[in-house]
N, C-alpha and C. Protein backbone atom coordinates (compact mmCIF):
# COMPACT_ATOMS: atom_id res chain seq x y z
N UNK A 1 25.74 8.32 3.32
CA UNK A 1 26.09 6.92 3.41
C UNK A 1 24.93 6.08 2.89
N UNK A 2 25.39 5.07 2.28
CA UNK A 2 24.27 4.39 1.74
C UNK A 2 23.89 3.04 2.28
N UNK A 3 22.81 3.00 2.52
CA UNK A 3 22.26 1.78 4.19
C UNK A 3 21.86 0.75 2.78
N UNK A 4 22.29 -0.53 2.59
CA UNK A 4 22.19 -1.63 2.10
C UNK A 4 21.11 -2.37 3.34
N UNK A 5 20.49 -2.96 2.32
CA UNK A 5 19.22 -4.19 3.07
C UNK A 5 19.42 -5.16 2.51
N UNK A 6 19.62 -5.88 3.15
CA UNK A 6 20.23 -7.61 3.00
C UNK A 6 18.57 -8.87 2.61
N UNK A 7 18.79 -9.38 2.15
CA UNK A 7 17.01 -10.44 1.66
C UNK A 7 16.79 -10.77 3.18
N UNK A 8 18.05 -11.46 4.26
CA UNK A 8 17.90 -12.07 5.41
C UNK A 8 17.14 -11.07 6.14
N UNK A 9 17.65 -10.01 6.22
CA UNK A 9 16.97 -8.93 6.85
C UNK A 9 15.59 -8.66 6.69
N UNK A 10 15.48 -8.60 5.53
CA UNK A 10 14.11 -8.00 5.07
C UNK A 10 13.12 -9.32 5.58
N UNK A 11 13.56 -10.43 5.25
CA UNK A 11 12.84 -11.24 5.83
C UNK A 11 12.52 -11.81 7.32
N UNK A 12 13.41 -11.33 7.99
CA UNK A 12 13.62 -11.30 9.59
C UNK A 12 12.66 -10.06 10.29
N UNK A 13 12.38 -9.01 9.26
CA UNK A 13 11.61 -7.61 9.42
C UNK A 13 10.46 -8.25 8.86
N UNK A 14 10.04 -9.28 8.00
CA UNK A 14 8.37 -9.65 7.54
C UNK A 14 8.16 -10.68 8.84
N UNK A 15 8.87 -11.79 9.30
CA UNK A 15 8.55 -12.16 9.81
C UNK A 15 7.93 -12.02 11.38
N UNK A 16 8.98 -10.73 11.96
CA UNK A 16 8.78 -9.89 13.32
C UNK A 16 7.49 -9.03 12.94
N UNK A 17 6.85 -8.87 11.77
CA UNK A 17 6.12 -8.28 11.74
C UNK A 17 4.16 -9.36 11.81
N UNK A 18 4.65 -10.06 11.45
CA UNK A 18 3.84 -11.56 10.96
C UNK A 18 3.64 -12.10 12.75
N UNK A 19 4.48 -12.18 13.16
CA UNK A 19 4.32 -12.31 15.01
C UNK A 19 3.88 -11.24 15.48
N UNK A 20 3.56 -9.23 15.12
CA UNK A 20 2.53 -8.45 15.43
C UNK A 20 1.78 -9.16 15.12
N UNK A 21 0.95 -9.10 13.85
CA UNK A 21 -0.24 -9.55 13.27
C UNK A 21 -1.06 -10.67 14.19
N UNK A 22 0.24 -11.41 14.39
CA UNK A 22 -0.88 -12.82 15.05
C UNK A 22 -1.22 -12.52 16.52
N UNK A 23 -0.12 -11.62 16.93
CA UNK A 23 -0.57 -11.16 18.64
C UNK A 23 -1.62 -9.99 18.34
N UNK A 24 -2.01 -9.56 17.69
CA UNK A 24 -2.98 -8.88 17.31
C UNK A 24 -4.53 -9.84 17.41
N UNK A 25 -4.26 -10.72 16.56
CA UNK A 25 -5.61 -11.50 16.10
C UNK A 25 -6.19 -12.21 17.20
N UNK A 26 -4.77 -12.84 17.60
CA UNK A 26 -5.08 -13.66 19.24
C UNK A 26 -6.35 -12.55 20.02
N UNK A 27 -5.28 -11.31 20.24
CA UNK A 27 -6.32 -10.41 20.99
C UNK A 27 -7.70 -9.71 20.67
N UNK A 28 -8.12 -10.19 19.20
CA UNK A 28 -9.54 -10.26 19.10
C UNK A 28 -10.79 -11.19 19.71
N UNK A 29 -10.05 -11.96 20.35
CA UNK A 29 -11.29 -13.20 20.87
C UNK A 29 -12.00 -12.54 22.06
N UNK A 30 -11.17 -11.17 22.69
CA UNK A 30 -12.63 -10.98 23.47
C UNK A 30 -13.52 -10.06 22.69
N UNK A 31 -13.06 -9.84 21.50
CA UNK A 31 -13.70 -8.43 21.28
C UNK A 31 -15.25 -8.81 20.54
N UNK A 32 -15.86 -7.51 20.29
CA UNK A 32 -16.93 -8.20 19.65
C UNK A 32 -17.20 -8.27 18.33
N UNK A 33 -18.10 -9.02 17.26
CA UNK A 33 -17.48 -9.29 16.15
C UNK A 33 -17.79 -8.47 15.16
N UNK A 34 -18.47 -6.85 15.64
CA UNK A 34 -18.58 -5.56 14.58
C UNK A 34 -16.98 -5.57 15.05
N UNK A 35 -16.21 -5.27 16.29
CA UNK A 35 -15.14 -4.67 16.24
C UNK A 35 -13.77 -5.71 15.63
N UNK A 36 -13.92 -7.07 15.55
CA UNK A 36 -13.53 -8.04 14.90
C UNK A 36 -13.59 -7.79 13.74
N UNK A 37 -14.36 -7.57 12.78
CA UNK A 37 -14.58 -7.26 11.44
C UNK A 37 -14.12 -6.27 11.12
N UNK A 38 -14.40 -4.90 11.88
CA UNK A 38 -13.15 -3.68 11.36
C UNK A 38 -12.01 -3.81 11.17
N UNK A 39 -11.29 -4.24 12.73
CA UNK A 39 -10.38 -4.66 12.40
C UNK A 39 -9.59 -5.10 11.05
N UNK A 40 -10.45 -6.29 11.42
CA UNK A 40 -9.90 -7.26 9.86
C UNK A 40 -9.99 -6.25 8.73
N UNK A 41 -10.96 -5.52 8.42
CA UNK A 41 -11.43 -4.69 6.99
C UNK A 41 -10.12 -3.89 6.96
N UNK A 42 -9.91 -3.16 7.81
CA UNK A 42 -8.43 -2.40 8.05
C UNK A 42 -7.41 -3.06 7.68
N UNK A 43 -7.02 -4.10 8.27
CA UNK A 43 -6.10 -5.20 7.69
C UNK A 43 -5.88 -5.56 6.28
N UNK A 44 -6.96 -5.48 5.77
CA UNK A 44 -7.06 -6.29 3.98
C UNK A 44 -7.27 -4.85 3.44
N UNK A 45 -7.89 -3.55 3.92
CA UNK A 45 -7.59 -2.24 3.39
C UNK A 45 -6.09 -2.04 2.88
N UNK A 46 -5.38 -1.72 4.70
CA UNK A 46 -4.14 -1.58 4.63
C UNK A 46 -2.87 -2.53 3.50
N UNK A 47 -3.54 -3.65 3.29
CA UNK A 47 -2.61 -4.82 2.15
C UNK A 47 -3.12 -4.30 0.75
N UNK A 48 -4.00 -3.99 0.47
CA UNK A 48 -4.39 -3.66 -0.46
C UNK A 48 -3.86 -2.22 -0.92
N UNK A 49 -3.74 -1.16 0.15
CA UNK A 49 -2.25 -0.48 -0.24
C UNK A 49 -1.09 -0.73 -0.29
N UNK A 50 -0.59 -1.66 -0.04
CA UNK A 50 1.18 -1.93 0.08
C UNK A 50 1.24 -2.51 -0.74
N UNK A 51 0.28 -3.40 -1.74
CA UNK A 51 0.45 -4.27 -2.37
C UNK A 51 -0.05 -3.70 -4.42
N UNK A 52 -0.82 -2.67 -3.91
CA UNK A 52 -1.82 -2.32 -5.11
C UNK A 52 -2.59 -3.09 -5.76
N UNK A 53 -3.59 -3.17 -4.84
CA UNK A 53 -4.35 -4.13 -5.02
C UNK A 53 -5.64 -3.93 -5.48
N UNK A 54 -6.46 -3.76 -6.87
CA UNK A 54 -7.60 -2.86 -6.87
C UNK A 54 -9.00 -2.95 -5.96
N UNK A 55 -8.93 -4.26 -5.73
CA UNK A 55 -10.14 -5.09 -4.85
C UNK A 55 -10.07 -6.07 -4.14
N UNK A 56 -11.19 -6.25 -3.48
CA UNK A 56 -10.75 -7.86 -2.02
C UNK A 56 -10.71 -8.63 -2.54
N UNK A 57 -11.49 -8.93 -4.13
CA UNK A 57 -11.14 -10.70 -4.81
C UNK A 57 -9.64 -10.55 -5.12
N UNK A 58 -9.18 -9.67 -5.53
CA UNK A 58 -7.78 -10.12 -5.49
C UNK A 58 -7.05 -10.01 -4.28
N UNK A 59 -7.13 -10.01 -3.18
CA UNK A 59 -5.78 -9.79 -2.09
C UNK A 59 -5.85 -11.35 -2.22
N UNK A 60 -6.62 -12.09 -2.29
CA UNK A 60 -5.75 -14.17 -1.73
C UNK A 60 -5.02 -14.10 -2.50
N UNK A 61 -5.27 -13.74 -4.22
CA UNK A 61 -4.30 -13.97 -5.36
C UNK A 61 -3.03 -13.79 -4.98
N UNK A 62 -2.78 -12.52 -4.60
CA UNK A 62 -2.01 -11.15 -4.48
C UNK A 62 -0.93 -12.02 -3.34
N UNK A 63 -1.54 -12.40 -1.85
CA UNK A 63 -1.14 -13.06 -1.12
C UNK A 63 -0.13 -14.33 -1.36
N UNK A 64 -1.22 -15.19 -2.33
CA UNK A 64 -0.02 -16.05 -2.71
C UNK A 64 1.17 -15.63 -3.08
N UNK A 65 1.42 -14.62 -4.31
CA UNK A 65 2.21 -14.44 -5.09
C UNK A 65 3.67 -14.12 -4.07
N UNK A 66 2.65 -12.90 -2.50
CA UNK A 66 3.85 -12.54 -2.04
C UNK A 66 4.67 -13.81 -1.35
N UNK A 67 4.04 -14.80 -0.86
CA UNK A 67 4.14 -15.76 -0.21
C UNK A 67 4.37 -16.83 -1.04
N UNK A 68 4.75 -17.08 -1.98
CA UNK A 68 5.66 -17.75 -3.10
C UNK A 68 6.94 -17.09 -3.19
N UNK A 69 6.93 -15.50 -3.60
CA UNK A 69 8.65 -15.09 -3.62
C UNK A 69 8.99 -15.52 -2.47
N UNK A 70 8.32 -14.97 -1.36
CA UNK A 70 8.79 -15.25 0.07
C UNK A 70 9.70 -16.53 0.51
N UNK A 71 8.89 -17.50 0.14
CA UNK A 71 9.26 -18.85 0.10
C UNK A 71 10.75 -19.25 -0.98
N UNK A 72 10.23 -18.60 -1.86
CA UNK A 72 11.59 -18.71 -3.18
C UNK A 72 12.71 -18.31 -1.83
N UNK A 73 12.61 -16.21 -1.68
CA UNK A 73 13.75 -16.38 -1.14
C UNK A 73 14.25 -16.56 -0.06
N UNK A 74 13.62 -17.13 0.76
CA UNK A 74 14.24 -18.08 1.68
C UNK A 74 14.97 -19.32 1.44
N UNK A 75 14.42 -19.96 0.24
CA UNK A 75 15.11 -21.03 -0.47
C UNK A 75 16.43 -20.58 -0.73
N UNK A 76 16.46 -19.75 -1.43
CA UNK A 76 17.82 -19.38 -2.23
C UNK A 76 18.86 -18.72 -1.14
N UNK A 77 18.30 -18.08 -0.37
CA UNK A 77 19.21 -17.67 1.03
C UNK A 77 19.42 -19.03 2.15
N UNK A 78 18.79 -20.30 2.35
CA UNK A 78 19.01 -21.44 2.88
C UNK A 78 20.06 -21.91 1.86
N UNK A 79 20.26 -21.67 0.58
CA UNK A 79 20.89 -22.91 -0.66
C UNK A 79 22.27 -21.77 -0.43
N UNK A 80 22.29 -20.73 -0.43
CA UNK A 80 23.78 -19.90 -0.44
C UNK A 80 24.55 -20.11 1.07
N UNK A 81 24.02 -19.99 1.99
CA UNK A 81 24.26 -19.96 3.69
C UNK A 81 24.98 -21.48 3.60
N UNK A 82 24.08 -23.21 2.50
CA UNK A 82 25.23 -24.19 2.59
C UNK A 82 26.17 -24.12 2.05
N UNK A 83 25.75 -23.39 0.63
CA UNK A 83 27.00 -23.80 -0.26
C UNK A 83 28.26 -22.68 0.07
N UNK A 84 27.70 -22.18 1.60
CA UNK A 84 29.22 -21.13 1.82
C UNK A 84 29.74 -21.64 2.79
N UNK A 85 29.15 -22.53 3.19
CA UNK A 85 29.62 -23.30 4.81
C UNK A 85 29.45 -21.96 6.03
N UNK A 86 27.89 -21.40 6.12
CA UNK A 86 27.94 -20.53 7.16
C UNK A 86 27.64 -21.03 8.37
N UNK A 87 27.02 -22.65 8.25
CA UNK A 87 26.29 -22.98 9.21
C UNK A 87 25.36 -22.51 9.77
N UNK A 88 25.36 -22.40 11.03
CA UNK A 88 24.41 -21.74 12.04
C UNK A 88 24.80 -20.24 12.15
N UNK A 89 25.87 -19.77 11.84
CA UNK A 89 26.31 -18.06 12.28
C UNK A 89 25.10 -17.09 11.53
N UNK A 90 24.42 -17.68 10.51
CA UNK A 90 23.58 -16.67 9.53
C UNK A 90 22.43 -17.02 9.90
């Protein structure tokens, strides 16, 4: 059977994931700031694989770019949801 992924979805899965991240960061304020900094290094490691990223000057670049489509398709999934009359159900 073949499992289809919907844009809404995928973006409902970045965003649940974007609310880890920040309950994550929150919970660095007691920590101390060698273990603050790993952290983080892990963080911009780990993006820098998902993303292929060769180095840290590029992950902001990199960042925008994802966070521009991002934005696109949310646009274009807000502009289809009116022009279908889904209202609030989607």
């Amino acid at each position: 059977m073949l499992r289809r992924h919907s844009l809404s979805s995928s973006y409902c899965c970045y965003t649940n994931r974007c609310v880890v991240v920040d309950a994550q960061l929150v919970g660095l304020e007691g920590q101390s700031d060698a273990e603050t900094r790993a952290m983080l290094q892990g963080v911009v490691r780990h993006y820098q694989t998902l993303f292929d990223v060769p180095n840290v000057l590029g992950v902001y670049a990199s960042m925008s770019v994802v966070y521009r489509k991002l934005s696109e398709a949310h646009t274009v999934l807000t502009t289809l949801k009116d022009h279908l009359d889904l209202g609030e159900i989607c």
